[in-house]
Protein backbone atom coordinates (compact mmCIF):
# COMPACT_ATOMS: atom_id res chain seq x y z
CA UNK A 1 0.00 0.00 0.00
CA UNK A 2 1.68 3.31 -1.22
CA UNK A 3 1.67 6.05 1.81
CA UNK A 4 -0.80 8.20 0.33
CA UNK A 5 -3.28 5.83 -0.07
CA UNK A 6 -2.32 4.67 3.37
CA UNK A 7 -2.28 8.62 4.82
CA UNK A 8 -5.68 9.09 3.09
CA UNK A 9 -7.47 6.31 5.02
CA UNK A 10 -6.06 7.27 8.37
CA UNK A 11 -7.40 11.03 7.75
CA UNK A 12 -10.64 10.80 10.08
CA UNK A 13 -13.32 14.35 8.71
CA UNK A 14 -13.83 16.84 10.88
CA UNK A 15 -16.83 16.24 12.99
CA UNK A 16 -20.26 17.55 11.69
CA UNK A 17 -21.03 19.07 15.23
CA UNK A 18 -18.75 20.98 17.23
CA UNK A 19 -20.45 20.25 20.58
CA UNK A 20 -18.14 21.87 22.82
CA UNK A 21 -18.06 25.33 21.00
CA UNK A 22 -21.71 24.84 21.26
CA UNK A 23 -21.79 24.54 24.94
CA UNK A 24 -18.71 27.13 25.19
CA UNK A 25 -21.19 29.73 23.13
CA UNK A 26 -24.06 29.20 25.87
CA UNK A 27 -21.88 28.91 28.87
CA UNK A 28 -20.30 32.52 28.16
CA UNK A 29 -23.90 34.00 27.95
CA UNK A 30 -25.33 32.38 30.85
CA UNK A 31 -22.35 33.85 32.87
CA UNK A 32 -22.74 37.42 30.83
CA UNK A 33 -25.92 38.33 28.83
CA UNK A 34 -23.92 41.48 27.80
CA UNK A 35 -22.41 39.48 25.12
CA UNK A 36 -26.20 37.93 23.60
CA UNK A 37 -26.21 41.17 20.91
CA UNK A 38 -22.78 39.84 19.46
CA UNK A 39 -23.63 36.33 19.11
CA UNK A 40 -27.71 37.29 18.18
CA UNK A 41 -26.58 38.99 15.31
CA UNK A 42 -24.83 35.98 13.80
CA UNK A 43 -26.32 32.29 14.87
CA UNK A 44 -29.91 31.35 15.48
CA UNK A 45 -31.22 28.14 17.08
CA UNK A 46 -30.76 25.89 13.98
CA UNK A 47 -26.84 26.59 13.96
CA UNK A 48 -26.76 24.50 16.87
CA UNK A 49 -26.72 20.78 16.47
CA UNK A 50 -27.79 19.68 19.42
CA UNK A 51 -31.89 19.37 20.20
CA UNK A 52 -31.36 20.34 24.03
CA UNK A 53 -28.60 23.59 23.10
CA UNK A 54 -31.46 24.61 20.74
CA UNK A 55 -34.09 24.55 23.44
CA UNK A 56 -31.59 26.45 25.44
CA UNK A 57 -31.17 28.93 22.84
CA UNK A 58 -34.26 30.15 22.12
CA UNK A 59 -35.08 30.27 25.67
CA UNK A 60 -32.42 32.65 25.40
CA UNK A 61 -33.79 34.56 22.91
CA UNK A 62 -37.37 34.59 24.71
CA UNK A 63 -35.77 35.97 27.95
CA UNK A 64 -33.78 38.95 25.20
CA UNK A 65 -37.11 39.82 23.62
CA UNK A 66 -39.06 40.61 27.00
CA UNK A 67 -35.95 42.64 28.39
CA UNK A 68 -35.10 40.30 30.95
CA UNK A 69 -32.09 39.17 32.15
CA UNK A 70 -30.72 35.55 31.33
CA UNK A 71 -30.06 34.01 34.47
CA UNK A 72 -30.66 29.88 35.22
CA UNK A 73 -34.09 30.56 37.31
CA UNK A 74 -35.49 32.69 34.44
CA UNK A 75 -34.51 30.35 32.16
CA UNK A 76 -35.63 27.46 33.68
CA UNK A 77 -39.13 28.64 33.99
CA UNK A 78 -39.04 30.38 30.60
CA UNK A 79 -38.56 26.42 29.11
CA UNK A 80 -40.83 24.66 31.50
CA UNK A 81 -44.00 24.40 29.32
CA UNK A 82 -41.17 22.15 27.35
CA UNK A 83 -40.25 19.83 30.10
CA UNK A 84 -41.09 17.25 32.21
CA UNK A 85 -40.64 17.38 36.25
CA UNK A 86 -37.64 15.24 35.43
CA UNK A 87 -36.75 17.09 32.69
CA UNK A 88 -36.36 20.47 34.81
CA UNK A 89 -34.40 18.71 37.42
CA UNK A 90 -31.97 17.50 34.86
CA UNK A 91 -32.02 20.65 32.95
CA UNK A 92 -30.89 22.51 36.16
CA UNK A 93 -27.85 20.63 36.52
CA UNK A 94 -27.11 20.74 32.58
CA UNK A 95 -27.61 24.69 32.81
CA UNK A 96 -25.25 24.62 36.16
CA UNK A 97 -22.71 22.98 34.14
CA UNK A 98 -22.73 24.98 31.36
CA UNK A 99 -22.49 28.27 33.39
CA UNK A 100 -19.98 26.62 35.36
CA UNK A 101 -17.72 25.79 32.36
CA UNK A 102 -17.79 29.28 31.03
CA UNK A 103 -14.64 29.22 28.73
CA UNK A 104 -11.80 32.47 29.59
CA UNK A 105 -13.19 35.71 28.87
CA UNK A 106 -9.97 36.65 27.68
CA UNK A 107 -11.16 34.57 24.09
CA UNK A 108 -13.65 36.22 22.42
CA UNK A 109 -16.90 34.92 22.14
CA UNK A 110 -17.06 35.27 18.63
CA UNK A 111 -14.18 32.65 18.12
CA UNK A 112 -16.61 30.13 19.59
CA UNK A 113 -19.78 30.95 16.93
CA UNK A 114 -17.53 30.72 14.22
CA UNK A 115 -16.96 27.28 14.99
CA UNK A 116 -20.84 26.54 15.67
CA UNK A 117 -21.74 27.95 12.49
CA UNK A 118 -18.23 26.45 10.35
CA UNK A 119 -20.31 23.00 11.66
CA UNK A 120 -23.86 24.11 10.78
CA UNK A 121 -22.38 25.17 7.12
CA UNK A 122 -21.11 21.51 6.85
CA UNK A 123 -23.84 19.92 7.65
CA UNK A 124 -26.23 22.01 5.21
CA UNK A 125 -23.40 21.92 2.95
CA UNK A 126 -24.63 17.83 2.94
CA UNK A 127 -27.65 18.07 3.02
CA UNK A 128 -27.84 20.15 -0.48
CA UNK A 129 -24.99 18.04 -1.72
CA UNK A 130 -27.37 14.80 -1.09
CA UNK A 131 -30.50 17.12 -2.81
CA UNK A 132 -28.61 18.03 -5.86
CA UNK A 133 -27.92 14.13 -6.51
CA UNK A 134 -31.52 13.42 -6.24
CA UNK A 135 -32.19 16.14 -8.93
CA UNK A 136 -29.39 14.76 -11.07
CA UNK A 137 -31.47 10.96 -10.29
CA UNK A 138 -34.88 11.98 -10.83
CA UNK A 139 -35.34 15.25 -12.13
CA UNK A 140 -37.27 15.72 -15.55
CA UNK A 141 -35.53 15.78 -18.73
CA UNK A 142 -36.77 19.02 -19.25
CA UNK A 143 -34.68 20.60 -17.02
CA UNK A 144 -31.40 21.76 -18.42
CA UNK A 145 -27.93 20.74 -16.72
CA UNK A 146 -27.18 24.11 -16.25
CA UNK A 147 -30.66 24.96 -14.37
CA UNK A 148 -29.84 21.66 -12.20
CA UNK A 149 -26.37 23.44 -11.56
CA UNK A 150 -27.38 26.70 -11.07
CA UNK A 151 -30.37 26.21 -8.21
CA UNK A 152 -27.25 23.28 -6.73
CA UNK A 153 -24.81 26.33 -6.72
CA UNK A 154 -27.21 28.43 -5.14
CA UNK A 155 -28.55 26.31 -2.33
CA UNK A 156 -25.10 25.17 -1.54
CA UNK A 157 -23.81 29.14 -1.59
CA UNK A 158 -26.51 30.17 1.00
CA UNK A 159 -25.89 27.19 2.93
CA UNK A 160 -22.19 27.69 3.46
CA UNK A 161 -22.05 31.47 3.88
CA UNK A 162 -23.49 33.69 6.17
CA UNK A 163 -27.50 33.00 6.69
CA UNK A 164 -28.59 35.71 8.77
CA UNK A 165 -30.64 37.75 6.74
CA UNK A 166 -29.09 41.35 6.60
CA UNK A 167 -31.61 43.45 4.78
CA UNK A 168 -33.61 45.87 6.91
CA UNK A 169 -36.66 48.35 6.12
CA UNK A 170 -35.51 51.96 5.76
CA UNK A 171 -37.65 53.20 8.18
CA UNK A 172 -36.51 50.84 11.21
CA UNK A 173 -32.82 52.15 9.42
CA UNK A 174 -33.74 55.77 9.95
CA UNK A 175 -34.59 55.09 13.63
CA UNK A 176 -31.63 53.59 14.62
CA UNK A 177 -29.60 56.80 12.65
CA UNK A 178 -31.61 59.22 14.96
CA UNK A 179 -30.90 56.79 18.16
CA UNK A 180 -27.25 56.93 17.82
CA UNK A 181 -26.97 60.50 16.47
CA UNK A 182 -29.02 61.37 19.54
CA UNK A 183 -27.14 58.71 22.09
CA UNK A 184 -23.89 60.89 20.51
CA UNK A 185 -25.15 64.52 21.41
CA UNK A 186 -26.30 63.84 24.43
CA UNK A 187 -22.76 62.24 25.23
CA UNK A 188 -20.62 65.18 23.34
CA UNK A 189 -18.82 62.17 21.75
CA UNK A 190 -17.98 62.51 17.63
CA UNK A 191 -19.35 60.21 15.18
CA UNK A 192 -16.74 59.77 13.38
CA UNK A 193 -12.76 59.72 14.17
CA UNK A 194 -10.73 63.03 13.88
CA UNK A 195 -6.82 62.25 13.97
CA UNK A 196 -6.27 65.58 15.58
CA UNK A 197 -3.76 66.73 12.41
CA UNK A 198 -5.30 69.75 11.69
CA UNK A 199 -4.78 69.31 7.76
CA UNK A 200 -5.55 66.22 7.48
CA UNK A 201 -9.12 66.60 9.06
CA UNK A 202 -10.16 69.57 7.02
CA UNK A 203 -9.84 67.31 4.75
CA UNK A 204 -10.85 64.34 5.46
CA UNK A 205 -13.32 65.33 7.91
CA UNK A 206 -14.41 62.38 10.66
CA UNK A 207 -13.30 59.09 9.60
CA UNK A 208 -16.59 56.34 9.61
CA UNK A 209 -17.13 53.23 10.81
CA UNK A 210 -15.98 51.30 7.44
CA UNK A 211 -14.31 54.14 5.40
CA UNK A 212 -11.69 53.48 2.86
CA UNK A 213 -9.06 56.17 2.96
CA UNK A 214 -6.26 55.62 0.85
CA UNK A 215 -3.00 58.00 0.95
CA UNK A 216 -0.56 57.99 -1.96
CA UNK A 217 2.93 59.41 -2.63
CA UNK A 218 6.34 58.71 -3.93
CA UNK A 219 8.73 56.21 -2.67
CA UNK A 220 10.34 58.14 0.39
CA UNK A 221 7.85 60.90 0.29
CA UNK A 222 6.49 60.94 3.92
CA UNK A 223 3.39 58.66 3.29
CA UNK A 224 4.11 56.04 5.75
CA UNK A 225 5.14 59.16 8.47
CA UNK A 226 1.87 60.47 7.55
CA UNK A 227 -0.11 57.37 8.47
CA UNK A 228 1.84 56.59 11.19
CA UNK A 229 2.05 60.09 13.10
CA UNK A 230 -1.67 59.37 12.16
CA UNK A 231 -2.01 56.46 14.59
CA UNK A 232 -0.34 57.45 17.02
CA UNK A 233 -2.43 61.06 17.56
CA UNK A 234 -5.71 58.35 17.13
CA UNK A 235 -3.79 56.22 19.93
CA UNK A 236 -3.02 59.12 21.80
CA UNK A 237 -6.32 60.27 21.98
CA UNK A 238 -7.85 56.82 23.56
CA UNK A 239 -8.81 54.92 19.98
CA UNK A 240 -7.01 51.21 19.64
CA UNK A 241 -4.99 51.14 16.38
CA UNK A 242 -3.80 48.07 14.61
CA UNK A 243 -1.14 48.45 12.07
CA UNK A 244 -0.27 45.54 9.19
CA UNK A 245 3.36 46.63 8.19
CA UNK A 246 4.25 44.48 5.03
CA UNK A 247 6.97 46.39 3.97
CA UNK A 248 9.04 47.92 7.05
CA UNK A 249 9.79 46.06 10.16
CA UNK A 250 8.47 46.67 13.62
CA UNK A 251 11.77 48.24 15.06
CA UNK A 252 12.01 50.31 12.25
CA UNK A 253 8.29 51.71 13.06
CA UNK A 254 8.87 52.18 16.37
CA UNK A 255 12.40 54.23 15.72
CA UNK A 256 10.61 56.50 13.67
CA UNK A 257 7.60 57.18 16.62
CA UNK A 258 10.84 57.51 19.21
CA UNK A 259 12.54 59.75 16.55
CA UNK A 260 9.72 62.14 16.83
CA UNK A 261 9.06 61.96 20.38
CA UNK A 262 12.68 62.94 21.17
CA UNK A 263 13.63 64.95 18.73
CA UNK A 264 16.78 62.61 18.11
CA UNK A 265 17.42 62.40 14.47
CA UNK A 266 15.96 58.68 13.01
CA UNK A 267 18.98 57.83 11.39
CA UNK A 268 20.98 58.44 14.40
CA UNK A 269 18.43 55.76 16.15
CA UNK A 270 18.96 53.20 13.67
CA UNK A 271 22.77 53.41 13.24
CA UNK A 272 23.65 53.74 17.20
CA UNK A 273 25.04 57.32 16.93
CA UNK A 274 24.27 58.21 20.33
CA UNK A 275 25.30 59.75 23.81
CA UNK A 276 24.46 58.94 27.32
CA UNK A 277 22.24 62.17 27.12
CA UNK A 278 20.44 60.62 24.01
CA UNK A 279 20.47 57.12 25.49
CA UNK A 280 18.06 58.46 28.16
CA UNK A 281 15.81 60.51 26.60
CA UNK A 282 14.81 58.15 24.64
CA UNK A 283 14.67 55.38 27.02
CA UNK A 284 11.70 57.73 28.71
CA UNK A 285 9.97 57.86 25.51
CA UNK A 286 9.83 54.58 25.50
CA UNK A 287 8.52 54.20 28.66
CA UNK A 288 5.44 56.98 27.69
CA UNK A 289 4.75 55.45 24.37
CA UNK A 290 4.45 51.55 26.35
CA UNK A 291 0.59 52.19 27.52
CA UNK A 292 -0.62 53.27 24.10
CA UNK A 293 -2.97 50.93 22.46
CA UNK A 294 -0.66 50.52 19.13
CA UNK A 295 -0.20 47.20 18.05
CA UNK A 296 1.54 46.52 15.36
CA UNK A 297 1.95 43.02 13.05
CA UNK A 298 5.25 43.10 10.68
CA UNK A 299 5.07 39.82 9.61
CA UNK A 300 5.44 39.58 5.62
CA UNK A 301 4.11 38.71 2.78
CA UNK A 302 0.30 38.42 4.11
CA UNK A 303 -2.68 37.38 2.16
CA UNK A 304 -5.97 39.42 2.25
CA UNK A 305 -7.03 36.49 4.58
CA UNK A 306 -4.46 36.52 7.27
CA UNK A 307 -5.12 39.96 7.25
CA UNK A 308 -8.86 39.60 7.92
CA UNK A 309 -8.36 36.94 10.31
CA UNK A 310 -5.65 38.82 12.30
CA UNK A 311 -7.45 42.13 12.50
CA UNK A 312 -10.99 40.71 13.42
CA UNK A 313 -9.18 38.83 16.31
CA UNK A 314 -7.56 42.33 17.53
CA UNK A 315 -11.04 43.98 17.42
CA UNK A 316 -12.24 41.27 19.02
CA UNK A 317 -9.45 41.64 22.03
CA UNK A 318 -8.75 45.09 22.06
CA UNK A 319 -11.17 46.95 20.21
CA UNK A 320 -9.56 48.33 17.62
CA UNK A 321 -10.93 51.46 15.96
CA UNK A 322 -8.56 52.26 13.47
CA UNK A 323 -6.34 50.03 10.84
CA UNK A 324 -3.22 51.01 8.73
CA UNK A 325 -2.24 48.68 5.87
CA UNK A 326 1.18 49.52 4.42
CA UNK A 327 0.67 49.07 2.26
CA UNK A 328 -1.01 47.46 -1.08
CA UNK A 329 1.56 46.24 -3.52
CA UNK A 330 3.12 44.31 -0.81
CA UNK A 331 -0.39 42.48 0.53
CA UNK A 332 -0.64 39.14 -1.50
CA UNK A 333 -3.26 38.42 -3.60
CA UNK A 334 -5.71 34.87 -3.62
CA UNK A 335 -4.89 35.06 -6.98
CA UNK A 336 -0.90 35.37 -7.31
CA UNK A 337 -1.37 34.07 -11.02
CA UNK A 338 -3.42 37.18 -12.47
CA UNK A 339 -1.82 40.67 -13.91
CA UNK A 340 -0.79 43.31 -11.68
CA UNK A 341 -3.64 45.61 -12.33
CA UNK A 342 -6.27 42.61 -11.59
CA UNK A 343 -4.46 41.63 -8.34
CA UNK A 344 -4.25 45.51 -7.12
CA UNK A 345 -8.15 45.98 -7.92
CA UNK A 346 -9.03 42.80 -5.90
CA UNK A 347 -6.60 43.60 -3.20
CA UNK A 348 -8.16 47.51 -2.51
CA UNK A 349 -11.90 45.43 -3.11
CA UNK A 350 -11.08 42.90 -0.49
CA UNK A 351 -9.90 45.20 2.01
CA UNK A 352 -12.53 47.49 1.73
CA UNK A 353 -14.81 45.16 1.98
CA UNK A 354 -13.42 43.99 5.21
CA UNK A 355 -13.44 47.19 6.82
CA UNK A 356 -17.17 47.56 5.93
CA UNK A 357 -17.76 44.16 7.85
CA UNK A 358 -15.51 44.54 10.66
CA UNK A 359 -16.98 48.39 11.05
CA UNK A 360 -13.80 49.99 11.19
CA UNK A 361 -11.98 53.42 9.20
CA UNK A 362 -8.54 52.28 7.72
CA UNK A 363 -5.60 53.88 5.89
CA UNK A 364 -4.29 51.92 2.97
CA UNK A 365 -1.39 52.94 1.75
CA UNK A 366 -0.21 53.14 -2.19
CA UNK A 367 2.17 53.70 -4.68
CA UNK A 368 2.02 56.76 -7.04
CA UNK A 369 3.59 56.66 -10.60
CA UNK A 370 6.83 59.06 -11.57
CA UNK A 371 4.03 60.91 -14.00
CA UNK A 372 6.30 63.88 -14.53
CA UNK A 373 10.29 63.15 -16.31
CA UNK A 374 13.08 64.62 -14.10
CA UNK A 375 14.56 65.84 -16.89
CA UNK A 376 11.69 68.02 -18.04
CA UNK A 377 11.80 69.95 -14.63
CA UNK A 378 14.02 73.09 -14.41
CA UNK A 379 11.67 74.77 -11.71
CA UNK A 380 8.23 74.47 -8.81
CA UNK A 381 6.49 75.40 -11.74
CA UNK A 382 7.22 72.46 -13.86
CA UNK A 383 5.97 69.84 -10.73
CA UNK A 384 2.32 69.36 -11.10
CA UNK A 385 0.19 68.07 -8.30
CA UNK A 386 -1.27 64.49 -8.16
CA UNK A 387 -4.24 63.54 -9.68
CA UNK A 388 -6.49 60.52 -8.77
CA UNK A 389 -4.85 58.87 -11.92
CA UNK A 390 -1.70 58.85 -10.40
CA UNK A 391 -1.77 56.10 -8.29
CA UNK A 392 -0.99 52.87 -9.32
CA UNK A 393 -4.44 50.42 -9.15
CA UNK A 394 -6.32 54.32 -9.42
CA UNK A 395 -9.62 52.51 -11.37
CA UNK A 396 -9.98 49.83 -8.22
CA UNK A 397 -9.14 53.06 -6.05
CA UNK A 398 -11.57 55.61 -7.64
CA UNK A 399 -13.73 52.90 -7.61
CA UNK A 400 -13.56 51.37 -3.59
CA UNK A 401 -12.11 54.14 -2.21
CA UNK A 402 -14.20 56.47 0.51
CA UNK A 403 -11.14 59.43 0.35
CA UNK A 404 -7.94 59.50 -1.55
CA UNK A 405 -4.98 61.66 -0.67
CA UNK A 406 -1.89 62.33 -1.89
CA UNK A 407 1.34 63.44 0.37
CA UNK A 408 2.76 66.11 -2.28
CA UNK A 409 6.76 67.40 -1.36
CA UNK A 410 8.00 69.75 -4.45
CA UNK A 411 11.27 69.40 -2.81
CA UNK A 412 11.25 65.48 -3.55
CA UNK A 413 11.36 66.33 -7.13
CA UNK A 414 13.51 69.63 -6.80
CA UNK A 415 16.26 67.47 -4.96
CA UNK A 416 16.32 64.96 -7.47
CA UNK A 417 17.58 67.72 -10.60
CA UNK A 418 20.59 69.57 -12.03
CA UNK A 419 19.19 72.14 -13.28
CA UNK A 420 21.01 74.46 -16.75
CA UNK A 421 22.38 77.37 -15.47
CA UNK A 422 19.87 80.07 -15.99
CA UNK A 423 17.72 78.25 -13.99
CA UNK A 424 19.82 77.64 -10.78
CA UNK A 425 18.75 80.72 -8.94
CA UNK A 426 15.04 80.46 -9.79
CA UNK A 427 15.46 76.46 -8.78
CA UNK A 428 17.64 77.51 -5.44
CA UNK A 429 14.85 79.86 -4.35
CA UNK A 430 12.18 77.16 -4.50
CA UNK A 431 14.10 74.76 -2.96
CA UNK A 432 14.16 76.94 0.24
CA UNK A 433 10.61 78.18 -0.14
CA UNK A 434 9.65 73.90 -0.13
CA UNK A 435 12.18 72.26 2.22
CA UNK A 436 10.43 71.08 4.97
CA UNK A 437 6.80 71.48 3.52
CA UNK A 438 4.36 69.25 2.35
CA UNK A 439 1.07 69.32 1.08
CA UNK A 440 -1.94 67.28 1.35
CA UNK A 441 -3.99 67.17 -2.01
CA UNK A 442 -7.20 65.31 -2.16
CA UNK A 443 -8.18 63.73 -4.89
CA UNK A 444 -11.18 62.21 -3.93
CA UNK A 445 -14.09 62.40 -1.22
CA UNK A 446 -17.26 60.40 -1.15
CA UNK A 447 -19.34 62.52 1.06
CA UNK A 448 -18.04 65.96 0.12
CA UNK A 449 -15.63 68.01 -2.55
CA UNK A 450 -13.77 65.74 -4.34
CA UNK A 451 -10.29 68.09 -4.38
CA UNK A 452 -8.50 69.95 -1.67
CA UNK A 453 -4.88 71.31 -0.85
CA UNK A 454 -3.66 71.62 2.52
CA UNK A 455 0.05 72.75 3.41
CA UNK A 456 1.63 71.34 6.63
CA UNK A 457 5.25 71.46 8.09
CA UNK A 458 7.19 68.20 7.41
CA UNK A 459 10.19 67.69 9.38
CA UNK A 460 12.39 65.31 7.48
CA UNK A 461 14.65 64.23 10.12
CA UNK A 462 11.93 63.06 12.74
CA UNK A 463 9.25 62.33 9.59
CA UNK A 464 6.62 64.78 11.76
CA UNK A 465 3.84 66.64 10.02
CA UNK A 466 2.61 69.67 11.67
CA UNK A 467 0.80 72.84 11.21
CA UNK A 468 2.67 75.95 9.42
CA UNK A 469 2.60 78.00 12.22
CA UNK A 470 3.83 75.54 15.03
């Protein structure tokens, strides 16, 4: 017998009910009804495979509807038109149990559902596998192959995705708009999240639960500073930021954050050009920067997947409210096989798709081309600013995008030239009028203008954006 003929009978299927994440799922609300809106929203009574957790269940959700809190007693009498004197005696202990073997609140509850309803999907999954044979056995020659296949693909699509049915009247909507703008006012607390950069939010205004903004520049140009200093004012300010660094390493994120809080040049950081003086400073701004909530994941080459599965586990934990991808030529694709521009468009799709469904604002960052020739500039003049166009994947960004910014440096450009003689002094002059400047251009906005310049201070040694007159 070869070994993978051998390997392939030893293989034992997963089982088609996860029993323990069932009771794990009831356990944690019987201990803490806060969490019943979480799971409510994603499993009913079906999900669960066994008869008794379903009984339990929608005693549950009897209990949620009339306001009242889900404790054993009131659950026990809530199911007792169900059961049998023996019945209730056994149910007591079962409930006791369950309670009892509440798993660690530090593992989120959702981690648990996901597993009851991965089970429930198999187990439909089956059950329309088994229907569509019957069809192929004993349906009517009248009906086509591809009608057979399409109602199959469909009954086996809703059956392994997500059943819970998410369209809701506009009116019930609108009242739940008015609720939480009212909760907000009466609170004082924004709806949206300001970053506390001055330029950055007259342009950008609040950033939404689910917004899209992506920020673009030149290799070197200050975008990663910019999304960075970006975090940390968010951080700063109380909101949890998670960070997916794909193309710098953690140290080399945190040097530039230290950089800025000391005022000790970045460069120096990295390369050990230090004195005891330096050596301390920064060894207290690394003690103040240890309680923000900043987390950041540097591991490389990450699919759209990991991604997901990494950030919905840090919501889960800490609550994250804002996410940083740097950035989106370097996050790898579920199709590594198709052109560049196809893999870029699904990329900027799939991640704004998962901010929509984890309810979170996010900064992706993104290459812009080298639209203008060095050659062809001689002064400011000659540098044009960025247009939506200019970034590379700019259809799939135009397209998924909520706001689109560019970090703009004339100086990058001026730098980067000789310039003929005649034009030295004109090119000199704008060199000082740019150095350490930057502006903000955006290119596009969803809920407002579409265009917008804003000019901040940009100190190149500790990569810090701030406002002209600071």
């Amino acid at each position: 017998m070869s070994d993978r003929r051998r390997t392939r009978e030893q293989e034992t299927p997963p089982a088609l009910a996860n029993i323990e994440a069932e009771r794990a799922v009831l356990g944690r609300l019987l201990a803490d009804d806060r969490q019943y809106l979480d799971v409510a929203e994603r499993i009913r009574a079906d999900h669960f495979a066994d008869a008794r957790h379903q009984r339990i269940y929608r005693g549950l959700q009897s209990l949620a509807a009339q306001g009242r809190p889900m404790i054993r007693q009131l659950l026990l009498s809530e199911m007792g038109a169900e059961s049998s004197e023996d019945d209730q005696i056994d149910l007591a202990g079962y409930l006791a149990a369950l309670q009892a073997g509440a798993p660690d609140f530090k593992i989120p509850v959702g981690e648990f559902v996901d597993a009851v309803l991965h089970a429930a999907a198999r187990r439909r999954g089956i059950e329309e596998a088994q229907w569509l044979i019957e069809q192929f056995q004993e349906a009517k020659l009248s009906r086509t192959l591809e009608e057979l296949f399409a109602e199959g693909t469909r009954r086996l699509g809703a059956a392994m995705g997500d059943e819970t049915d998410d369209a809701r009247q506009i009116g019930e909507i609108a009242e739940a708009v008015v609720t939480d703008a009212q909760e907000r006012w009466m609170a004082e607390t924004p709806a949206g999240l300001k970053t506390g950069l001055t330029a950055f939010d007259d342009l950008v205004g609040s950033m939404m639960a689910g917004d899209l903004v992506v920020i673009g520049g030149l290799a070197s140009s200050g975008k990663t500073a910019l999304s960075v200093q970006l975090g940390i004012l968010a951080a700063q300010a109380g909101t949890p930021v998670f960070m997916v660094s794909l193309e710098m390493e953690a140290k080399a994120v945190a040097a530039r954050v230290l950089a800025t809080f000391s005022q000790i040049n970045a460069q120096s950081i990295r390369e050990a050009e230090l004195d005891q003086a330096k050596v301390e400073k920064l060894i207290e701004m690394g003690r103040r920067l240890r309680p923000l909530p900043f987390w950041i994941d540097a591991r490389p080459r990450q699919t759209m997947a990991t991604i997901q599965t990494r950030l919905a586990r840090a919501k889960a934990r800490n609550n994250i409210g804002l996410c940083i991808i740097d950035h989106l030529r370097y996050v790898r694709p579920d199709n590594n096989r198709a052109e560049e521009r196809e893999r870029l468009e699904q990329v900027v799709n799939d991640v704004a798709a998962m901010l929509k469904r984890l309810q979170i604002p996010g900064l992706l960052l993104a290459h812009q081309k080298r639209y203008i020739e060095p050659e062809t500039i001689r002064t400011a003049k000659d540098i044009r600013r960025p247009l939506l166009t200019d970034f590379y994947g700019s259809s799939a960004i135009e397209n998924a995008a909520d706001v689109a910014l560019f970090v703009h440096r004339p100086s990058w450009w001026l730098e980067r030239i000789s310039p003929a003689p005649k034009y030295e002094a004109e090119h000199a002059a704008d060199l000082e009028k740019w150095r350490g400047k930057a502006e903000l251009v955006l290119v596009k906005h969803r809920s407002a203008k579409g265009s917008g310049v804003r000019t901040c201070r940009f100190d190149e040694q500790t990569t810090w954006f701030s406002a002209i007159n600071e």
